[in-house]
C-alpha atoms as a PDB file:
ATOM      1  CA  UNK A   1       0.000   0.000   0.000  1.00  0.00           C
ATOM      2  CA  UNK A   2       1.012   3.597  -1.148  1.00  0.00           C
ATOM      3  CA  UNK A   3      -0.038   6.842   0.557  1.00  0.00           C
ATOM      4  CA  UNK A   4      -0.202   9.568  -2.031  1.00  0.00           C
ATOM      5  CA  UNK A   5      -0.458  12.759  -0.787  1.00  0.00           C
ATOM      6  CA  UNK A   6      -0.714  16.095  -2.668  1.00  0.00           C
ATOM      7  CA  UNK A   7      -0.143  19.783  -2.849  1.00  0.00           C
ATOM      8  CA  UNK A   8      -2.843  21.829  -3.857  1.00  0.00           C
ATOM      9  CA  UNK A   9      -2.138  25.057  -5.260  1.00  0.00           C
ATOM     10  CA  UNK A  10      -0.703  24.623  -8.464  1.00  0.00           C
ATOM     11  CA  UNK A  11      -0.832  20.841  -8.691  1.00  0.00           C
ATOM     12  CA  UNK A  12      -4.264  19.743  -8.264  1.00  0.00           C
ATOM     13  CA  UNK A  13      -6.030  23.675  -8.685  1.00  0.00           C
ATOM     14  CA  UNK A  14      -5.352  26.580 -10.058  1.00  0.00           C
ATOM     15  CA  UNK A  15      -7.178  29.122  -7.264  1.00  0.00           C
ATOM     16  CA  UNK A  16      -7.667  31.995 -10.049  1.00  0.00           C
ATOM     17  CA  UNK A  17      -5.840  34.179  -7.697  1.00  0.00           C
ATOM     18  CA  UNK A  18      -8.382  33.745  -4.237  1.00  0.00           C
ATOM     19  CA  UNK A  19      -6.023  33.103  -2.227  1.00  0.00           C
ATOM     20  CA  UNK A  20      -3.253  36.072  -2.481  1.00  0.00           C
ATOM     21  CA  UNK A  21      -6.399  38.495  -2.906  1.00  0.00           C
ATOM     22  CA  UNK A  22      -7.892  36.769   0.159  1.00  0.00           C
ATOM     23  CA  UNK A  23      -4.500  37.750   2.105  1.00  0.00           C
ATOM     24  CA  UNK A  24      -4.345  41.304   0.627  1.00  0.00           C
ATOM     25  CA  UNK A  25      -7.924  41.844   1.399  1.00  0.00           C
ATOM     26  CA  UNK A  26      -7.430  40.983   5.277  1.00  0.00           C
ATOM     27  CA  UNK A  27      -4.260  43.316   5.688  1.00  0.00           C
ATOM     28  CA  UNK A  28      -6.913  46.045   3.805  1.00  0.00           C
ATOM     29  CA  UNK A  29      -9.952  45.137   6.286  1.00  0.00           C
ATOM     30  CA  UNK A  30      -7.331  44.863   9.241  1.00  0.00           C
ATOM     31  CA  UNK A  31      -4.670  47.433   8.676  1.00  0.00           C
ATOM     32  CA  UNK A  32      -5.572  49.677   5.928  1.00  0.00           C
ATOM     33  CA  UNK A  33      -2.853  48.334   3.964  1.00  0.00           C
ATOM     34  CA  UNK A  34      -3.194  48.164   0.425  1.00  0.00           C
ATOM     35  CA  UNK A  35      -1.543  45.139  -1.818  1.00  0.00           C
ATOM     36  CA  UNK A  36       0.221  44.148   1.599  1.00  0.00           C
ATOM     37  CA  UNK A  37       2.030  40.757  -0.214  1.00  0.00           C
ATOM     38  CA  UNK A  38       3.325  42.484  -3.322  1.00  0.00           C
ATOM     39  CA  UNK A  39       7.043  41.157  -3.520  1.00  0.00           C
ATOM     40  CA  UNK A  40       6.458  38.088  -0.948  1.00  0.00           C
ATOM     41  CA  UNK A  41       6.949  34.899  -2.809  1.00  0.00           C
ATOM     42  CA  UNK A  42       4.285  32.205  -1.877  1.00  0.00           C
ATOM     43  CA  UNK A  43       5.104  28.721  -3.796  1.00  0.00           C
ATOM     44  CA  UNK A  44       5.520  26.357  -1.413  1.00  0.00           C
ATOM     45  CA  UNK A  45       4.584  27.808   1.634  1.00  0.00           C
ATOM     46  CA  UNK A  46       2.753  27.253   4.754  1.00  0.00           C
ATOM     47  CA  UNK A  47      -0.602  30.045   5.233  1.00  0.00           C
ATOM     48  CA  UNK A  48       1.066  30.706   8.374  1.00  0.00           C
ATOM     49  CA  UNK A  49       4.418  31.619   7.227  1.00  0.00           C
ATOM     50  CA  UNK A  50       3.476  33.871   4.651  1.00  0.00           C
ATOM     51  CA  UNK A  51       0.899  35.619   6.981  1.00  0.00           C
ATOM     52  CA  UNK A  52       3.802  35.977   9.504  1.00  0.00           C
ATOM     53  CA  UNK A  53       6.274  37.231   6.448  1.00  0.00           C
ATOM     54  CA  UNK A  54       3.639  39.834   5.893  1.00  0.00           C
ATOM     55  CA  UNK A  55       3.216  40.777   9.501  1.00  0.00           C
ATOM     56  CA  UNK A  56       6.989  41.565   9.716  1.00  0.00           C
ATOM     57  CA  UNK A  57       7.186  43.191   6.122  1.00  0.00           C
ATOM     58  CA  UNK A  58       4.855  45.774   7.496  1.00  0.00           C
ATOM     59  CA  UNK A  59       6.462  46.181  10.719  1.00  0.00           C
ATOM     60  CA  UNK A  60       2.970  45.220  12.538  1.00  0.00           C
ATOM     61  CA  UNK A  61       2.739  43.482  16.558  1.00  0.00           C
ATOM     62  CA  UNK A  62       2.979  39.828  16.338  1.00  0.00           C
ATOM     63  CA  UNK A  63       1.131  39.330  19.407  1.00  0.00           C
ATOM     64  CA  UNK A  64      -2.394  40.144  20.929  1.00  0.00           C
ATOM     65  CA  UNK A  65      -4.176  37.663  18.790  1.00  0.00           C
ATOM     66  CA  UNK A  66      -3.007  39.500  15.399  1.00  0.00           C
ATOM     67  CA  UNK A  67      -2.168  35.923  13.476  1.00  0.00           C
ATOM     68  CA  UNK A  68      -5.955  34.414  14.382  1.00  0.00           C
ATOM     69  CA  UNK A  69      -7.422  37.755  13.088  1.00  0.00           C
ATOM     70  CA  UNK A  70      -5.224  37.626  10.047  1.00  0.00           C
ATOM     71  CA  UNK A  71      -6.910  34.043   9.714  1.00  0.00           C
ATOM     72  CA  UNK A  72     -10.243  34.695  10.034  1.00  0.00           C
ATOM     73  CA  UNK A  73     -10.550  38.087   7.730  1.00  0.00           C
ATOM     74  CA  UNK A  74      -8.237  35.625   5.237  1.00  0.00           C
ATOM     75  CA  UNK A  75     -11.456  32.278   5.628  1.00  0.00           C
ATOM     76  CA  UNK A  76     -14.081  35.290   4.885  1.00  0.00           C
ATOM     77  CA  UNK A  77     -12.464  36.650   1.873  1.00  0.00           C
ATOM     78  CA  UNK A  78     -11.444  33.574   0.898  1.00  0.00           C
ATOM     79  CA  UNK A  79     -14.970  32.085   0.435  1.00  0.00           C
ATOM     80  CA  UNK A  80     -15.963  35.201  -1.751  1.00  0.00           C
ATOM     81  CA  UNK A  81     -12.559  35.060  -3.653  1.00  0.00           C
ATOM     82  CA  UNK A  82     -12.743  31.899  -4.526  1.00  0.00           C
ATOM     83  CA  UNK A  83     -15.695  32.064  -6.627  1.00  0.00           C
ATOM     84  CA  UNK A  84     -14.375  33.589 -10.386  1.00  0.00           C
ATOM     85  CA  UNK A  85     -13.425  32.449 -13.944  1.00  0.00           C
ATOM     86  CA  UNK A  86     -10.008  32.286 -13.800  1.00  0.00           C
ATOM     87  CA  UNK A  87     -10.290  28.864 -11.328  1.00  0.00           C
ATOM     88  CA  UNK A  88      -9.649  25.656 -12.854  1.00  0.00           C
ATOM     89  CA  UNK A  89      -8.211  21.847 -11.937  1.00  0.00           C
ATOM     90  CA  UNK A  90      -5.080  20.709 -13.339  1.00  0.00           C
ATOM     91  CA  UNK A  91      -4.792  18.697 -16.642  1.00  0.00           C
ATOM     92  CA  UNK A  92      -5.473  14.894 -15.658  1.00  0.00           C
ATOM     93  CA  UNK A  93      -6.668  15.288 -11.838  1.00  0.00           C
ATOM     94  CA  UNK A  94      -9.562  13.795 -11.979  1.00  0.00           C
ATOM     95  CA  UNK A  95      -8.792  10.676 -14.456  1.00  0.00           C
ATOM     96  CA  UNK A  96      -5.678  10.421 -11.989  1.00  0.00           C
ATOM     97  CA  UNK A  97      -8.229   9.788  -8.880  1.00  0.00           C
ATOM     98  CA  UNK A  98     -10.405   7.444 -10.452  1.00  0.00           C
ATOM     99  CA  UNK A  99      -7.818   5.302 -11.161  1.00  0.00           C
ATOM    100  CA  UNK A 100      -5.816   5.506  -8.099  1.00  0.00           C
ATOM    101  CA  UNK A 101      -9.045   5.007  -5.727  1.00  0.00           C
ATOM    102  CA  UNK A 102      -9.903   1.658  -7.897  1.00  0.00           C
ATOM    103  CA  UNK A 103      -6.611   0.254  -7.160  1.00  0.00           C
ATOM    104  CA  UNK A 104      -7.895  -2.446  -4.640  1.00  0.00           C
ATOM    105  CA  UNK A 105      -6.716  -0.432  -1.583  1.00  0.00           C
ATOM    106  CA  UNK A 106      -3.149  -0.211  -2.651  1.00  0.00           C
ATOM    107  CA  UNK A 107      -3.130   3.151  -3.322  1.00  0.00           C
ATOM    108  CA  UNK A 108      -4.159   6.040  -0.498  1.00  0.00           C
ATOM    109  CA  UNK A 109      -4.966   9.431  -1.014  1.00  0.00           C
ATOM    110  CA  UNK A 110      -4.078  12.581   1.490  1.00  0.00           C
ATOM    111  CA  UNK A 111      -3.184  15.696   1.251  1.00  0.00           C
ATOM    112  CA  UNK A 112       0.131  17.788   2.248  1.00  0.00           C
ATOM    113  CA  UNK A 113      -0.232  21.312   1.632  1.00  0.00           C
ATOM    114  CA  UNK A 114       0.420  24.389   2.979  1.00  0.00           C
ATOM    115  CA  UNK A 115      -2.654  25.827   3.092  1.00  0.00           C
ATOM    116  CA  UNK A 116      -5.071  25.891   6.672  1.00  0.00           C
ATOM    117  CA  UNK A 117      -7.332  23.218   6.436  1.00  0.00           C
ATOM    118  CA  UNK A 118     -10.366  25.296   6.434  1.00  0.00           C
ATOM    119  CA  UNK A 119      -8.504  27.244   3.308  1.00  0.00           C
ATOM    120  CA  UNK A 120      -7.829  24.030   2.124  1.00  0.00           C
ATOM    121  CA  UNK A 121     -11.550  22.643   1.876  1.00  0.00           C
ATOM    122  CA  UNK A 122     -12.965  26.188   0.633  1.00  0.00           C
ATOM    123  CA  UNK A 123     -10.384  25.794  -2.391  1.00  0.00           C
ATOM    124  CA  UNK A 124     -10.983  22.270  -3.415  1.00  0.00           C
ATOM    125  CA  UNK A 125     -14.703  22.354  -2.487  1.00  0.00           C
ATOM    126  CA  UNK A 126     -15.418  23.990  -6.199  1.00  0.00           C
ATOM    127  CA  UNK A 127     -14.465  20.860  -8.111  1.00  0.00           C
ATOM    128  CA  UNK A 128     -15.429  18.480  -5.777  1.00  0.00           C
ATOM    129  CA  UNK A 129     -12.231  17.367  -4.761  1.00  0.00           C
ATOM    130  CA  UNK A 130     -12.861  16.738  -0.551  1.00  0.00           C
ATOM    131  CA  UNK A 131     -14.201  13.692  -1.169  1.00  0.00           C
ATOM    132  CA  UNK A 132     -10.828  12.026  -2.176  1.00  0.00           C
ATOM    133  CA  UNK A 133      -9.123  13.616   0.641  1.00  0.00           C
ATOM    134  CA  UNK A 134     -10.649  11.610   4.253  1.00  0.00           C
ATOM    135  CA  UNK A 135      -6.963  12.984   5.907  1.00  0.00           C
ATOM    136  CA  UNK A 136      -3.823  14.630   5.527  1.00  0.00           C
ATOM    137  CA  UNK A 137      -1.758  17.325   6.657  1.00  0.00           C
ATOM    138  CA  UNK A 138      -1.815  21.083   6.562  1.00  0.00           C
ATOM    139  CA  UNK A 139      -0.295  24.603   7.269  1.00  0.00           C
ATOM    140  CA  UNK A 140      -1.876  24.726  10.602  1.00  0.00           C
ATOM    141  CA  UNK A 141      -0.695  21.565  11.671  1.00  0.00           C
ATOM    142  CA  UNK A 142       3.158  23.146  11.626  1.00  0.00           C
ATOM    143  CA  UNK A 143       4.178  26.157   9.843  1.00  0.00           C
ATOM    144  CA  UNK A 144       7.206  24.633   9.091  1.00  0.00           C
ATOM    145  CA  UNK A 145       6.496  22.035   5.648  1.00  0.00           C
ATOM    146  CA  UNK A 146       9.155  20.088   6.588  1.00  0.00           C
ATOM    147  CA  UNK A 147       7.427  18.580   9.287  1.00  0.00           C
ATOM    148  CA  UNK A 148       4.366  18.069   7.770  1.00  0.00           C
ATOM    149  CA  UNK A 149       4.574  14.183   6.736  1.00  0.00           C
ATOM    150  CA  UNK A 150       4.705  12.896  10.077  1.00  0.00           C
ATOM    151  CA  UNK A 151       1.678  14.690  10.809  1.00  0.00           C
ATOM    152  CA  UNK A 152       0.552  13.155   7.497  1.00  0.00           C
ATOM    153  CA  UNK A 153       1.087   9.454   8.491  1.00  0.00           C
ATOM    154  CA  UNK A 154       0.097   9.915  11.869  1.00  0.00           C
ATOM    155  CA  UNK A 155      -3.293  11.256  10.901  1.00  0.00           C
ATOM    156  CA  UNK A 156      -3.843   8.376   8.510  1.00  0.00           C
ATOM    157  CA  UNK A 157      -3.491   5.571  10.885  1.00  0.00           C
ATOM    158  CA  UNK A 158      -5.562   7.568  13.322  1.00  0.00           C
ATOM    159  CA  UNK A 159      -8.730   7.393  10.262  1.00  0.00           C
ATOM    160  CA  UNK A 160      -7.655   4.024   8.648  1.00  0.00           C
ATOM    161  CA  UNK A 161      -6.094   1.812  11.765  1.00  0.00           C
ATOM    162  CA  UNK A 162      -3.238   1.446   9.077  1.00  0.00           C
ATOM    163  CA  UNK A 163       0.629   2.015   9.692  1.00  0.00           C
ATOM    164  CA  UNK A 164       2.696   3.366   6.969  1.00  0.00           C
ATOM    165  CA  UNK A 165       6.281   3.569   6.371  1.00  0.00           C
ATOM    166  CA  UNK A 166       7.711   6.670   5.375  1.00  0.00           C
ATOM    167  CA  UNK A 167       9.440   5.157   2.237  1.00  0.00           C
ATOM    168  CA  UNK A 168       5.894   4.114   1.293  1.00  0.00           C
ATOM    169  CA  UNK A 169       4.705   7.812   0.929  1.00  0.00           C
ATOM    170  CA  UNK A 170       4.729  10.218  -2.517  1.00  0.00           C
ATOM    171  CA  UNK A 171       4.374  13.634  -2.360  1.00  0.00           C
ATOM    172  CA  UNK A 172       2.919  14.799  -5.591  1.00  0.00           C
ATOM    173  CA  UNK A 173       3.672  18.631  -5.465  1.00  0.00           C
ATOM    174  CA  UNK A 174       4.723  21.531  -8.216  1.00  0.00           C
ATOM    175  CA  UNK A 175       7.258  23.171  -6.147  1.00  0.00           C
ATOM    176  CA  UNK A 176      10.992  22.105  -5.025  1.00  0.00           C
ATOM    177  CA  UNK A 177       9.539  22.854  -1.617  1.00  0.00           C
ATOM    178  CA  UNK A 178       7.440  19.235  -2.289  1.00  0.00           C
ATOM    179  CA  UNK A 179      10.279  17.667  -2.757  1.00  0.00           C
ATOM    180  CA  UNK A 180      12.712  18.906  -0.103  1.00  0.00           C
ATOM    181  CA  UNK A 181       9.422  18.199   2.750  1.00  0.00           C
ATOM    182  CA  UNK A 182       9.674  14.268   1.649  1.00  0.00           C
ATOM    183  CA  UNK A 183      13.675  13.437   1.769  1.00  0.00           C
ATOM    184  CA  UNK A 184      14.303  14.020   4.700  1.00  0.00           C
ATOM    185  CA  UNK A 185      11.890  10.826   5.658  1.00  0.00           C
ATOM    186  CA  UNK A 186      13.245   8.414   3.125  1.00  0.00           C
ATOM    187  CA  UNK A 187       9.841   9.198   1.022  1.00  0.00           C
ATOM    188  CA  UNK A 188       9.239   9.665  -2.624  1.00  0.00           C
ATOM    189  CA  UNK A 189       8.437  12.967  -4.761  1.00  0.00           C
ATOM    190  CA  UNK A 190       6.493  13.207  -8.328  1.00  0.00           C
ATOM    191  CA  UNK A 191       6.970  16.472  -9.282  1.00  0.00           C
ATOM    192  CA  UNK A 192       4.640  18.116 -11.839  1.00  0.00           C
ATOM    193  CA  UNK A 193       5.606  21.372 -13.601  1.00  0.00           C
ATOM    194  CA  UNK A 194       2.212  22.940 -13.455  1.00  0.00           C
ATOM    195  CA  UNK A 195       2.668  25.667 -11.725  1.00  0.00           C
ATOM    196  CA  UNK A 196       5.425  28.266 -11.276  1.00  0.00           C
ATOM    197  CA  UNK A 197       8.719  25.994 -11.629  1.00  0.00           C
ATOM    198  CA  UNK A 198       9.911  24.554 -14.725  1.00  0.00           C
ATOM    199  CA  UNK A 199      11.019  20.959 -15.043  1.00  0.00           C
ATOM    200  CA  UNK A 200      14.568  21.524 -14.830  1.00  0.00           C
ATOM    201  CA  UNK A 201      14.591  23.343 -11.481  1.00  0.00           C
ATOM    202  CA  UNK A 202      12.331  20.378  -9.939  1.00  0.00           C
ATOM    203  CA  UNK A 203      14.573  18.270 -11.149  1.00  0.00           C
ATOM    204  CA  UNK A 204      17.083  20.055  -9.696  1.00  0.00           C
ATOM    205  CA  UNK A 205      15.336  20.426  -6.635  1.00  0.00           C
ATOM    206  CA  UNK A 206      16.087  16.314  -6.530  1.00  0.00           C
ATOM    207  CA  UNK A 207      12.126  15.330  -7.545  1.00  0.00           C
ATOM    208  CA  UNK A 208      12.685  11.049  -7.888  1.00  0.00           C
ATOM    209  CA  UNK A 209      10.079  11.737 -11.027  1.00  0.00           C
ATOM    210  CA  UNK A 210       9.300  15.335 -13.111  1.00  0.00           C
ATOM    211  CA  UNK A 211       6.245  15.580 -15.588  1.00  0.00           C
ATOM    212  CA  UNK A 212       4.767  18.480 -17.350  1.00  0.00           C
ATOM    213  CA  UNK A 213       1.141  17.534 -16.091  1.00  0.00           C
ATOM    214  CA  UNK A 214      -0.468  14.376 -14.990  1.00  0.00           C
ATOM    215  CA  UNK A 215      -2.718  14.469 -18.503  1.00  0.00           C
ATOM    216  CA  UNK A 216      -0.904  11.073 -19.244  1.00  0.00           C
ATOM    217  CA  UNK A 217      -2.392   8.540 -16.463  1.00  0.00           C
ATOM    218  CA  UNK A 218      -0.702   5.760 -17.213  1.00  0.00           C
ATOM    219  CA  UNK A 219       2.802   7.657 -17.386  1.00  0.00           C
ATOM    220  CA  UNK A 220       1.502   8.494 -13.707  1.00  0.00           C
ATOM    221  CA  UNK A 221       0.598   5.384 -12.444  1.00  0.00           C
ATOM    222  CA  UNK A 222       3.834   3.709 -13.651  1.00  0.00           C
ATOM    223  CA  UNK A 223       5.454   6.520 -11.981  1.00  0.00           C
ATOM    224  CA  UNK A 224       4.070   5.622  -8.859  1.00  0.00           C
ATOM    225  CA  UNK A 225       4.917   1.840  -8.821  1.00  0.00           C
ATOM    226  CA  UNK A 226       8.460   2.802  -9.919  1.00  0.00           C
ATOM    227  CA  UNK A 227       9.389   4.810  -6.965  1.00  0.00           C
END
């Protein structure tokens, strides 16, 4: 058995923008700061640590409950924002899930992202994605991604009653970020160049497989047994 878990912005969605206007829309209702994550790059990480990177770009108190409120103005917006035309699921997603959930029970699916969970569900909730997802592992678990695949694992056996080894874990994910969060445990990384990083920097980045898109299933799935 195989736990797959993935990313979420820019591997399985494409958000349309929601959630960086979400974030710039708090710091406007909160702070009466306009575009207050221009220049702060996001790819790859945790809600909490770019809210944080924004606190300290704008020279704001870190305490007295500032981070909850950030989080709370960010949910509201974020359920407005989400809904526009410029939102759409990656090439192959869904063709991807319907084979990997009729795999006997072999293969697992979870998520490892960086987004809050709540965040999380209001994203994939458009194209019906939850229901793949019973567990996984997310930004408010650990600001730090690199210790977000324990939580991952742990979380799974608590919902299945299963144990999993780390080297029995693949972290689909679009940024080298994915891939540096899964060798530390001995675990796997399928890269996919869907988002903002081309192939050769995931590759670089030390991805065990790189594709353009997961369009091709069955280049996926014998991705997945190979690693």
């Amino acid at each position: 058995m195989k736990l797959i878990l993935f990313d979420i912005d820019g591997t399985l969605i494409d958000s349309g923008g929601a959630g960086t206007r979400s974030l710039d829309l708090a710091f406007k209702e909160l702070f009466s700061i306009d575009n207050a994550f221009k220049g702060i790059s996001m790819a790859g990480k945790t809600d909490i640590q770019i809210m944080k990177e924004g606190i300290a770009k704008h020279n704001l108190p870190s305490e007295n409950g500032i981070l909850p409120a950030i989080v709370n103005a960010y949910i509201k917006n974020l359920i407005i924002e989400i809904n526009n035309d410029k939102k759409h699921i990656k090439p192959g997603i869904k063709e991807a899930f319907k084979m990997l959930i009729s795999g006997n029970g072999n293969y697992q699916l979870g998520l490892l992202t960086g987004n809050i969970e709540q965040g999380a569900r209001i994203k994939l909730e458009p194209f019906d994605l939850n229901r793949y997802f019973p567990s996984g592992a997310f930004g408010n678990d650990d600001e730090d991604r690199n210790k977000l695949l324990p939580i991952a694992v742990k979380r799974f056996k608590s919902i299945s009653g299963k144990e999993i080894n780390f080297k029995n874990c693949i972290i689909v994910g679009d940024t080298p970020r994915d891939v540096y969060c899964a060798k530390p445990y001995g675990a796997s990384c399928i890269a996919v160049a869907t988002g903002l990083y081309s192939t050769d920097s995931l590759i670089e980045a030390g991805a065990d497989v790189v594709m353009e898109d997961l369009s091709d299933t069955d280049a996926f799935l014998k991705a997945i047994k190979g690693v």
